[in-house]
C-alpha atoms as a PDB file:
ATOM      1  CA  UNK A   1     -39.038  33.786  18.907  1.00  0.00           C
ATOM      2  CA  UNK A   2     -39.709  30.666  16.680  1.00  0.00           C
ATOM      3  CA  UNK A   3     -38.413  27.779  16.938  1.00  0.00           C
ATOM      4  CA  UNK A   4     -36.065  26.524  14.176  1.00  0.00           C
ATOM      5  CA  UNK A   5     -35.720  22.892  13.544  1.00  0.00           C
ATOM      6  CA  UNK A   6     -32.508  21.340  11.487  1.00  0.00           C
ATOM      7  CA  UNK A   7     -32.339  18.175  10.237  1.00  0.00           C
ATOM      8  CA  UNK A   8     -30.249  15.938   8.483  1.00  0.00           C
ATOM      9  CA  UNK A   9     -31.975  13.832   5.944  1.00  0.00           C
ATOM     10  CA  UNK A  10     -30.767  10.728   4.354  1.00  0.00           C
ATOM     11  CA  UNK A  11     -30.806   8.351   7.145  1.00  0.00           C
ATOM     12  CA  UNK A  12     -32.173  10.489   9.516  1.00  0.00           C
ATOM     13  CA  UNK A  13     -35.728  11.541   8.197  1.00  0.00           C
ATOM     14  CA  UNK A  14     -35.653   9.512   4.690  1.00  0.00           C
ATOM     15  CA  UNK A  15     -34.435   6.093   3.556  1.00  0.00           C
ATOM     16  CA  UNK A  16     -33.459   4.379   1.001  1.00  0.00           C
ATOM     17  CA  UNK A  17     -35.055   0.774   0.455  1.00  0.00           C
ATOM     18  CA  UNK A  18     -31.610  -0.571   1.630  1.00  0.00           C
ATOM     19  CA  UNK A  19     -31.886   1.883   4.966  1.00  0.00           C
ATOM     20  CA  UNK A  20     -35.261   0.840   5.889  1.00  0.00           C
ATOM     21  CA  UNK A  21     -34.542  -1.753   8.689  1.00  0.00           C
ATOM     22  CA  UNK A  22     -37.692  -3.271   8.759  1.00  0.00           C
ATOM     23  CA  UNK A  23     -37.445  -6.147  10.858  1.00  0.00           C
ATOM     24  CA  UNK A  24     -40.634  -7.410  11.900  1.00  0.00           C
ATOM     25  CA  UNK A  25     -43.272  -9.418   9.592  1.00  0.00           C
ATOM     26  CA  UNK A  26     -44.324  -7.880   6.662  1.00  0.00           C
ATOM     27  CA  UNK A  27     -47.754  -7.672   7.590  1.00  0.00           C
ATOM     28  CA  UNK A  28     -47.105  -5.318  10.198  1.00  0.00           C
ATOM     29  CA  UNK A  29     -44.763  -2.568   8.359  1.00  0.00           C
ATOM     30  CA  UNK A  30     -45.728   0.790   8.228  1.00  0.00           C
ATOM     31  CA  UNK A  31     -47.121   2.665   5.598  1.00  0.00           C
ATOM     32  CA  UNK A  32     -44.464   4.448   3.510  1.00  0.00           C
ATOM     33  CA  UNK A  33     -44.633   7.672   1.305  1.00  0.00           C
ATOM     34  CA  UNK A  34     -42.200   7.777  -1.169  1.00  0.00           C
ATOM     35  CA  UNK A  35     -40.948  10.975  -1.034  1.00  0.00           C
ATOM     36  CA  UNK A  36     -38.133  10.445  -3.981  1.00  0.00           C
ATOM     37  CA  UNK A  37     -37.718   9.468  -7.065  1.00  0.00           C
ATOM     38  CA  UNK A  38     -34.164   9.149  -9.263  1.00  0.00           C
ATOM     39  CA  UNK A  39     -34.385   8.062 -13.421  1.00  0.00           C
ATOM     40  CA  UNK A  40     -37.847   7.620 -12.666  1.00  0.00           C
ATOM     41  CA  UNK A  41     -38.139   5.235  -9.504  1.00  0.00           C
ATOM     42  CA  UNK A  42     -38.563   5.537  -6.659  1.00  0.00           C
ATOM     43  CA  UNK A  43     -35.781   6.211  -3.970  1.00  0.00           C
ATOM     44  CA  UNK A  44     -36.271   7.204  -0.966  1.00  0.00           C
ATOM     45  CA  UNK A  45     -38.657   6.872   1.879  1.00  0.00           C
ATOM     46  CA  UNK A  46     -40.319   8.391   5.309  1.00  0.00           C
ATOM     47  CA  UNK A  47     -43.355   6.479   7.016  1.00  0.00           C
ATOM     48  CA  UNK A  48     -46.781   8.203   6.386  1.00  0.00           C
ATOM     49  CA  UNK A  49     -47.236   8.945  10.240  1.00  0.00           C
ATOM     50  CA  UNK A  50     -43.450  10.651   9.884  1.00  0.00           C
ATOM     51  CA  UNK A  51     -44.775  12.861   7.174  1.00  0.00           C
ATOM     52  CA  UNK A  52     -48.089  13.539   8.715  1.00  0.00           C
ATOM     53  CA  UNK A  53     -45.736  14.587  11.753  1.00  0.00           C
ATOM     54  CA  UNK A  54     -44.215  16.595   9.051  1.00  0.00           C
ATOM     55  CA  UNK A  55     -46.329  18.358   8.173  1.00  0.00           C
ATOM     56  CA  UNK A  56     -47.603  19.517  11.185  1.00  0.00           C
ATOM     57  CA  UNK A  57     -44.115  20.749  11.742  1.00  0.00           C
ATOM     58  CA  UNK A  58     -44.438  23.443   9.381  1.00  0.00           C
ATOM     59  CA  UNK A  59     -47.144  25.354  11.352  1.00  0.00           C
ATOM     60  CA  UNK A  60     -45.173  24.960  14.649  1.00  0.00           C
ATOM     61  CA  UNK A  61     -41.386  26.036  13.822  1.00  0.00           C
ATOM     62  CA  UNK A  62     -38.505  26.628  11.059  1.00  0.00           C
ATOM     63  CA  UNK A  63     -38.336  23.848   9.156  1.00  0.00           C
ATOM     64  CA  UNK A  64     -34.554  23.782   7.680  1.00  0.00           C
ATOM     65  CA  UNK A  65     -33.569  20.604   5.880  1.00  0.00           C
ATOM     66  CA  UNK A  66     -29.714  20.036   6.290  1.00  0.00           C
ATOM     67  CA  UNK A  67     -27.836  17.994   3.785  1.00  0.00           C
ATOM     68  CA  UNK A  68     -24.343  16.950   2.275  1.00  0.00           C
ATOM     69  CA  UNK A  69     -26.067  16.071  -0.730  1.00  0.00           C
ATOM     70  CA  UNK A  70     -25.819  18.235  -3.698  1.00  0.00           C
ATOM     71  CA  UNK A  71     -28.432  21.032  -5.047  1.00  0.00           C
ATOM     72  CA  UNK A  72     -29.236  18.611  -7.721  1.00  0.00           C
ATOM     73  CA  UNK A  73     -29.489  15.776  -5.620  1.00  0.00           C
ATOM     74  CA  UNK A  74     -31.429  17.925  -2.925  1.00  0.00           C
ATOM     75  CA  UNK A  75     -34.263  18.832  -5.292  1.00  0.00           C
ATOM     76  CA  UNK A  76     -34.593  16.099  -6.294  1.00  0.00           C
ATOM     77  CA  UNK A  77     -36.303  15.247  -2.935  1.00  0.00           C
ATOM     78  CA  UNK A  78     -40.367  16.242  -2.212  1.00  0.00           C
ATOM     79  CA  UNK A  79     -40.937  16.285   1.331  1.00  0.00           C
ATOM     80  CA  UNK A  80     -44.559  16.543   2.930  1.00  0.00           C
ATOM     81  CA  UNK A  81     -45.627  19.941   4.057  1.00  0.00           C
ATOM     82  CA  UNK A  82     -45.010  23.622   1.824  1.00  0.00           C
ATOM     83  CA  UNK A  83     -41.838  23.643   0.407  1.00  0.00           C
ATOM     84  CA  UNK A  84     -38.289  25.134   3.618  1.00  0.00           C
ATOM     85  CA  UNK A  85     -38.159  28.437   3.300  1.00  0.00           C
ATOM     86  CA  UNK A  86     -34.246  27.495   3.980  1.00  0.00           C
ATOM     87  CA  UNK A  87     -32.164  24.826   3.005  1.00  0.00           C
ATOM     88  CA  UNK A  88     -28.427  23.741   3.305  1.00  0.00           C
ATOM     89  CA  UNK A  89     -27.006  21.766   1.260  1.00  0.00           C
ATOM     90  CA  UNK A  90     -23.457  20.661   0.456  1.00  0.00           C
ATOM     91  CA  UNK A  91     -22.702  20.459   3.902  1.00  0.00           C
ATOM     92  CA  UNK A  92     -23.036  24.219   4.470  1.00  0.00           C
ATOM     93  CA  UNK A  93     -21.759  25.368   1.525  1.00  0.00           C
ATOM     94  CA  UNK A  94     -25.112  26.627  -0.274  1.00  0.00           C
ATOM     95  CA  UNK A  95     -27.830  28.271   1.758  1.00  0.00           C
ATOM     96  CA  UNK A  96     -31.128  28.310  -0.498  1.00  0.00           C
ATOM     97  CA  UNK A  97     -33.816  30.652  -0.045  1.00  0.00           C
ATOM     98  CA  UNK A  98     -36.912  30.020  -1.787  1.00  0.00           C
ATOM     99  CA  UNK A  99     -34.938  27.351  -3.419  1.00  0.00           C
ATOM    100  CA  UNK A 100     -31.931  29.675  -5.300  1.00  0.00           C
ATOM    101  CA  UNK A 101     -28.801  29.992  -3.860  1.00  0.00           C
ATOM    102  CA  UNK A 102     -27.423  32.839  -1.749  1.00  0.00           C
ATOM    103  CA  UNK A 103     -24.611  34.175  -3.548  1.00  0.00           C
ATOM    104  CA  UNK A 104     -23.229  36.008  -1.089  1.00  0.00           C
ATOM    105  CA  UNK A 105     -23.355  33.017   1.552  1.00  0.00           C
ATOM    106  CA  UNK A 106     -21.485  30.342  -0.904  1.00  0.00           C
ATOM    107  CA  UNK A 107     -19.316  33.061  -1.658  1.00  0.00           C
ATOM    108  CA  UNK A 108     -18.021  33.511   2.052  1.00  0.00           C
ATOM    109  CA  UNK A 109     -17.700  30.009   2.507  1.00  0.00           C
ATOM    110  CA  UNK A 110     -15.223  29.132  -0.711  1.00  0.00           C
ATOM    111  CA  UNK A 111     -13.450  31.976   0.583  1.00  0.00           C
ATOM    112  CA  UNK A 112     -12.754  30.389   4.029  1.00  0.00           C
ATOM    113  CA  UNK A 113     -12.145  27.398   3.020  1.00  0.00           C
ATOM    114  CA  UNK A 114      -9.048  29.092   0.370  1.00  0.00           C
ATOM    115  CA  UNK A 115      -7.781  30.783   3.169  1.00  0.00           C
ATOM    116  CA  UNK A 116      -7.801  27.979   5.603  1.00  0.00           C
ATOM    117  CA  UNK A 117      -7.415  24.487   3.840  1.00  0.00           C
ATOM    118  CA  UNK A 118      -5.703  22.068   1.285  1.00  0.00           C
ATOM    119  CA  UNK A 119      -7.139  22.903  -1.938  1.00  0.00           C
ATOM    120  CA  UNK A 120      -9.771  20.053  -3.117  1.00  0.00           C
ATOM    121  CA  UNK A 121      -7.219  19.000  -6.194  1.00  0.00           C
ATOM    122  CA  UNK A 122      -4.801  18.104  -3.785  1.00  0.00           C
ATOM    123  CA  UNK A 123      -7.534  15.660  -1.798  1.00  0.00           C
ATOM    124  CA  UNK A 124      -8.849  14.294  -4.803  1.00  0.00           C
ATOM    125  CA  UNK A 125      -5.174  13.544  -6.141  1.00  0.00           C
ATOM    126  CA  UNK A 126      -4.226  11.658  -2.942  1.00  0.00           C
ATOM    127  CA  UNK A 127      -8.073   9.476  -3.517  1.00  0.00           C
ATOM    128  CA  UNK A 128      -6.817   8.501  -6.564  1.00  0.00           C
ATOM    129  CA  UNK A 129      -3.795   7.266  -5.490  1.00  0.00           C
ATOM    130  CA  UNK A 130      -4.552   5.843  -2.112  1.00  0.00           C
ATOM    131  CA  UNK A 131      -7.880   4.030  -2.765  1.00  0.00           C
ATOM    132  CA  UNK A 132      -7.914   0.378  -4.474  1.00  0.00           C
ATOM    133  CA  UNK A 133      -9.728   0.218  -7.926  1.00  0.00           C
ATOM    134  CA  UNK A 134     -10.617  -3.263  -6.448  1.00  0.00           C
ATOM    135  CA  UNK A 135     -13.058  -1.904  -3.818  1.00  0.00           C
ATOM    136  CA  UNK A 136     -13.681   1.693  -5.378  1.00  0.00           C
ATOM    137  CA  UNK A 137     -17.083   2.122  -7.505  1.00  0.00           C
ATOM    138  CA  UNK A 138     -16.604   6.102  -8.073  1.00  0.00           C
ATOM    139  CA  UNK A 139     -14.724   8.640  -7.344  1.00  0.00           C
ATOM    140  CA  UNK A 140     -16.800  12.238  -7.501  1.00  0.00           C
ATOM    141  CA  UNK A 141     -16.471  15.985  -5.784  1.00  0.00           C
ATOM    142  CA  UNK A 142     -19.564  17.785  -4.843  1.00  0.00           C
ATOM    143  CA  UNK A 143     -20.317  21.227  -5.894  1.00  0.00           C
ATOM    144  CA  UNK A 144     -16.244  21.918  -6.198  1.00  0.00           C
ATOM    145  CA  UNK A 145     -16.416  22.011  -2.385  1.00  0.00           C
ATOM    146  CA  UNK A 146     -16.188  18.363  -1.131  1.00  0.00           C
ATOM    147  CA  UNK A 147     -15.146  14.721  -2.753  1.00  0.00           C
ATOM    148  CA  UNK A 148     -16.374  11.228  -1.840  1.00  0.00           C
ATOM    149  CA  UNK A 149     -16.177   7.718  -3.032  1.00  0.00           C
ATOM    150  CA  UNK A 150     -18.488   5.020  -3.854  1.00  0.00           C
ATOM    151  CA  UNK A 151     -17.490   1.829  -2.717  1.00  0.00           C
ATOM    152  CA  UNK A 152     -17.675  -2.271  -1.504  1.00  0.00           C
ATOM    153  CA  UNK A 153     -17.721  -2.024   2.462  1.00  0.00           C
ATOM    154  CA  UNK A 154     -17.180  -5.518   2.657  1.00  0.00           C
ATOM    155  CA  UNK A 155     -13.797  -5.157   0.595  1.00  0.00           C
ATOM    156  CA  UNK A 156     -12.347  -1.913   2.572  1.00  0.00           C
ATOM    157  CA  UNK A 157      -9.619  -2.704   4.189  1.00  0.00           C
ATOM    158  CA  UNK A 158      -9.990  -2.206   8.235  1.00  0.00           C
ATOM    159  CA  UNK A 159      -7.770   0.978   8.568  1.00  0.00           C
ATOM    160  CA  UNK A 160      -7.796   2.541   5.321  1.00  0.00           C
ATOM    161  CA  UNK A 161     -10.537   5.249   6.432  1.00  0.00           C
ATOM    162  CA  UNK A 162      -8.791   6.018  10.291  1.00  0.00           C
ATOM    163  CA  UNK A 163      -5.285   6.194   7.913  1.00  0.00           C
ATOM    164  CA  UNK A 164      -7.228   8.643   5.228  1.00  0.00           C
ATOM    165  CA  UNK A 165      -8.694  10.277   8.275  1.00  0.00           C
ATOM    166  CA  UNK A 166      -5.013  11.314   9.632  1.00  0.00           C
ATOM    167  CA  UNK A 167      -3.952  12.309   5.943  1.00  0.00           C
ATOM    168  CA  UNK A 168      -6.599  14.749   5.840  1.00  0.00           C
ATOM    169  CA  UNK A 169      -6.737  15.943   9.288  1.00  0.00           C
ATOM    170  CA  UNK A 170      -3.141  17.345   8.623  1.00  0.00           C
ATOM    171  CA  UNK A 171      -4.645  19.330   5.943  1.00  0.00           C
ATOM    172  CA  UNK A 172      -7.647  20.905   7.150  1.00  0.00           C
ATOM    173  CA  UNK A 173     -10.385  17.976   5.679  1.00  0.00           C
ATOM    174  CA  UNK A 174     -12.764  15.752   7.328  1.00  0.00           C
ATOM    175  CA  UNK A 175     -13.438  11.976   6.918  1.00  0.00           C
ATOM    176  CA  UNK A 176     -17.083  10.651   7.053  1.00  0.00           C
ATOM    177  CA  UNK A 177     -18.184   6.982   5.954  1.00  0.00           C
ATOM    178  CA  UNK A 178     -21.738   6.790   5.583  1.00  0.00           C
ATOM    179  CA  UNK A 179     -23.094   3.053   4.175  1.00  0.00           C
ATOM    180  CA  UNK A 180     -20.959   2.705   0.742  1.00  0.00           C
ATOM    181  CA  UNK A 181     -19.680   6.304   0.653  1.00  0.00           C
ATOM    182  CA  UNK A 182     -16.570   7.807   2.085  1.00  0.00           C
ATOM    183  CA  UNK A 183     -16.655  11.839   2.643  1.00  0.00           C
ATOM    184  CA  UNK A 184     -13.445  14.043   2.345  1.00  0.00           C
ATOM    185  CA  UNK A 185     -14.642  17.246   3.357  1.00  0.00           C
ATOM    186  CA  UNK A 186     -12.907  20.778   4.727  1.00  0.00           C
ATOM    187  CA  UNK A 187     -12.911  21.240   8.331  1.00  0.00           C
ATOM    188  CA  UNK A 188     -14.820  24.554   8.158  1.00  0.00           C
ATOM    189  CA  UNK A 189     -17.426  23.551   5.519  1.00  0.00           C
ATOM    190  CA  UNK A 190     -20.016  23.042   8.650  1.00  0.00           C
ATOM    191  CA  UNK A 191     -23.733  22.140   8.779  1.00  0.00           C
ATOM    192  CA  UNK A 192     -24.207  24.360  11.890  1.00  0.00           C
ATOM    193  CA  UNK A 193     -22.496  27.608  10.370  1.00  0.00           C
ATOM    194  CA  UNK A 194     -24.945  27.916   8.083  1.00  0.00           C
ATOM    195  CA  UNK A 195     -27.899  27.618  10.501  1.00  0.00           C
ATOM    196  CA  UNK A 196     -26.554  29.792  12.575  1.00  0.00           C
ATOM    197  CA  UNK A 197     -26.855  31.779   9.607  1.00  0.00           C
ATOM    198  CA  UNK A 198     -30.680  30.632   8.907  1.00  0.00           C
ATOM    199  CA  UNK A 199     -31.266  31.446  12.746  1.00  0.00           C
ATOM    200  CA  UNK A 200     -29.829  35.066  12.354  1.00  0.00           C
ATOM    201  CA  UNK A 201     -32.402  36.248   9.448  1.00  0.00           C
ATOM    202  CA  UNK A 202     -35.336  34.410  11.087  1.00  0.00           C
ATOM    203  CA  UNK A 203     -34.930  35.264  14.332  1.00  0.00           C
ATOM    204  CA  UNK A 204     -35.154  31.848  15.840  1.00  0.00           C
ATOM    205  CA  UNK A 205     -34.769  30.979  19.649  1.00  0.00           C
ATOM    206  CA  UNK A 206     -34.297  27.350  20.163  1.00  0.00           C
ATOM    207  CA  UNK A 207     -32.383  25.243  17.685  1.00  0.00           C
ATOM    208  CA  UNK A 208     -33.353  21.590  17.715  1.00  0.00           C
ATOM    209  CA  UNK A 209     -31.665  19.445  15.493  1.00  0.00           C
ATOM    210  CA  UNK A 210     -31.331  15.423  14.556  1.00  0.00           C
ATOM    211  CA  UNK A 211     -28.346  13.679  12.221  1.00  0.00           C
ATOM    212  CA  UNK A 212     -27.102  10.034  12.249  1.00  0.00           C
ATOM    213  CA  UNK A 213     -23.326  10.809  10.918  1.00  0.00           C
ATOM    214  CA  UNK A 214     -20.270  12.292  11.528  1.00  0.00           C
ATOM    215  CA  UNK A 215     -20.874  15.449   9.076  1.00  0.00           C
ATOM    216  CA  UNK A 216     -23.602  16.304  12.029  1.00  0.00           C
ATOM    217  CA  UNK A 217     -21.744  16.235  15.448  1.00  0.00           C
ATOM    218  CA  UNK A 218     -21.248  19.548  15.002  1.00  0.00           C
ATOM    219  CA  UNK A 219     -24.720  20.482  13.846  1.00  0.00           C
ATOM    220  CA  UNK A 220     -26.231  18.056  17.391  1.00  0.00           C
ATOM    221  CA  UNK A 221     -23.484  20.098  19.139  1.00  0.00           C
ATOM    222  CA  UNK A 222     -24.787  23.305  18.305  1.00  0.00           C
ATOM    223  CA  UNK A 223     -28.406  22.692  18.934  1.00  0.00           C
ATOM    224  CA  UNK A 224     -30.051  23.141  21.948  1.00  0.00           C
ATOM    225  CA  UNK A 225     -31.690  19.569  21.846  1.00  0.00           C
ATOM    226  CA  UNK A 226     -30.709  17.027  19.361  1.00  0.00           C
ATOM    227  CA  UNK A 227     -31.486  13.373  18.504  1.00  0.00           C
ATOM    228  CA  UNK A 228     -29.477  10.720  17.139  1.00  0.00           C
ATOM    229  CA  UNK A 229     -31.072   7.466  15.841  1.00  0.00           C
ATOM    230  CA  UNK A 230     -29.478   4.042  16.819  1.00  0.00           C
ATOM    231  CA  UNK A 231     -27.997   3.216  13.535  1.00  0.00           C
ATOM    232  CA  UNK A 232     -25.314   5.029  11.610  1.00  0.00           C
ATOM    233  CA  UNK A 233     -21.654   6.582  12.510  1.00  0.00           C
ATOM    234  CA  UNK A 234     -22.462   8.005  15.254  1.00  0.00           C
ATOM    235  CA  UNK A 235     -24.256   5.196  16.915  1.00  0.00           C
ATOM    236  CA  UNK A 236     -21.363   2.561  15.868  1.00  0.00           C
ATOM    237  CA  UNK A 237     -18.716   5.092  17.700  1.00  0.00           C
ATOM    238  CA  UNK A 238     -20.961   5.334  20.561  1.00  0.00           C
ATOM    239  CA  UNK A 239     -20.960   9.323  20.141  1.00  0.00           C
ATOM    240  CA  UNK A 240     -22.722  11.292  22.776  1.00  0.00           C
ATOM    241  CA  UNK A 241     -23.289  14.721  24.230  1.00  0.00           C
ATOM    242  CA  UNK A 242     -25.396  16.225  27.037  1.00  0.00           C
ATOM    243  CA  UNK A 243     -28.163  17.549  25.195  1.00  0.00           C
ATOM    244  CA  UNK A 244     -28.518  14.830  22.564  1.00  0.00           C
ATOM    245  CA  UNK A 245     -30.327  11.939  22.885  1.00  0.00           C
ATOM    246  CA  UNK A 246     -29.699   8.724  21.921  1.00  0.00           C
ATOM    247  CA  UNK A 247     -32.696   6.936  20.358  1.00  0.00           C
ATOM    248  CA  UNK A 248     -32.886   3.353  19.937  1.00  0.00           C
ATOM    249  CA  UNK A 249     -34.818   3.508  16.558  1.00  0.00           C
ATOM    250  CA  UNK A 250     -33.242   2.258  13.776  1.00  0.00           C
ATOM    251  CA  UNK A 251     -33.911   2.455  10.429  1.00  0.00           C
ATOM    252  CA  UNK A 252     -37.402   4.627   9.167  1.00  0.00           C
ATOM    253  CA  UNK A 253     -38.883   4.024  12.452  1.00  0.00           C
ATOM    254  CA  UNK A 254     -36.103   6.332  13.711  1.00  0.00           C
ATOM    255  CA  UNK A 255     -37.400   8.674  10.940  1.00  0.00           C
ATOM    256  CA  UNK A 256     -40.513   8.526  12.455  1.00  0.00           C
ATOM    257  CA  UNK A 257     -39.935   8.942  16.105  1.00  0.00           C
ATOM    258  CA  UNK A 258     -37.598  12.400  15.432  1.00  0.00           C
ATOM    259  CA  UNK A 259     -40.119  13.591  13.499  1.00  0.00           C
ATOM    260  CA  UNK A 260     -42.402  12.986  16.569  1.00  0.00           C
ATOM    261  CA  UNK A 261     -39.945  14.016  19.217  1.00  0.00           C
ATOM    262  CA  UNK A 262     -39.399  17.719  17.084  1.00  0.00           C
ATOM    263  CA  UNK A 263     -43.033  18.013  16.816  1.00  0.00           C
ATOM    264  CA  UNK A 264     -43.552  17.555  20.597  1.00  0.00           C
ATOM    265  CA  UNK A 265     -40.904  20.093  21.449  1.00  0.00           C
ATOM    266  CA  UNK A 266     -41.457  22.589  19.022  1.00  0.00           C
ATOM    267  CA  UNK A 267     -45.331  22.788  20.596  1.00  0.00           C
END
């Protein structure tokens, strides 16, 4: 049975020049591959020896890249190695094969999430309302499945996101912050249902996985090894489980050393 690797990506395999942590003399900083490129510059970033790992990857398991971002936003993305088979994005809600969407998968998920939570008008209403125009850059939804704003961390008031977090909790939703973004998403709009899903048609044995946020407890949970750099929302709640561990990478070198560490235990 192969072995099917699932990973989160922004933050966890690529970076943004803001993300990079680089904290030693510039002399000595890796190599990076730019891998992409928004209104023509570039984005985001892995080291080269991550996407040499990479690459190598793609002979020795299932490569499925994992996202919350959008299809748009996904594509937008050229990672080293033949183009996933799979992908997720939108949290779960679209599983791509060969790069079009599964009808019949997104279809099963909207109709869960009907049956099962708040409807996404009613979230983005109470957004509107609740969030300060002061420290709010945008306010957008994602694929009609999800919404998130854009805002000034330094200007967020301390409990807004645990008090937003109760709100939505009541109704079914999740709350993620990730750097300047805050995530209202439906409790059963899950990274790991969907690569369940991805494991079923390949006929994968061992799941490894790797995520740095909220949005991918459930994805580490479901895993049977996962990794969790030492920077983002997981790391600043101090989130652990038995089978994930806790790297103290931060920033693209964390990048790098997952990429390593699924390399090593794919082969």
């Amino acid at each position: 049975m192969p072995v099917l690797v699932a990973s989160d990506l922004d933050r966890t395999l690529i970076y943004s020049a803001a993300a990079l942590a680089l904290r030693g003399p510039d002399a000595e900083a890796p190599r990076l591959l730019c891998v992409e490129v928004y209104e023509g510059r570039p984005l985001s970033f892995m080291t080269e020896t991550a996407a040499g790992l990479l690459s190598s990857l793609a002979g020795a398991a299932v490569f499925v890249p994992v996202t919350t971002r959008t299809r748009e936003q996904y594509r937008r993305i050229s990672l080293p190695g033949p183009p996933p088979a799979y992908a997720i994005c939108a949290n779960g809600g679209h599983l791509l094969v060969d790069g079009a969407t599964d009808p019949d998968w997104h279809a099963g998920v909207t109709a869960r999430l009907t049956d099962e939570c708040a409807p996404l008008d009613e979230v983005r209403e109470h957004l509107l309302r609740a969030a300060d125009p002061v420290w709010v850059r945008k306010h957008r939804s994602a694929e009609d499945l999800f919404a998130y704003l854009v805002v000034e961390r330094e200007l967020l008031p301390d409990t807004w996101v645990e008090d937003l977090a109760g709100w939505a909790g009541e109704r079914n939703w999740t709350v993620s912050l990730q750097g300047r973004k805050i995530y209202a998403v439906p409790g059963p709009l899950t990274k790991s249902a969907a690569v369940r899903e991805v494991a079923r048609r390949t006929g994968a044995g061992p799941v490894l996985a790797a995520g740095d946020s909220l949005l991918d407890a459930d994805l580490l949970l479901a895993a049977d090894r996962g990794w969790r750099p030492g920077h983002g929302e997981l790391a600043d709640s101090g989130w652990s489980a038995p089978a994930v561990t806790a790297l103290p990478e931060r920033g693209v070198l964390a990048g790098e050393r997952i990429a390593g560490e699924f390399l090593a235990a794919a082969t």
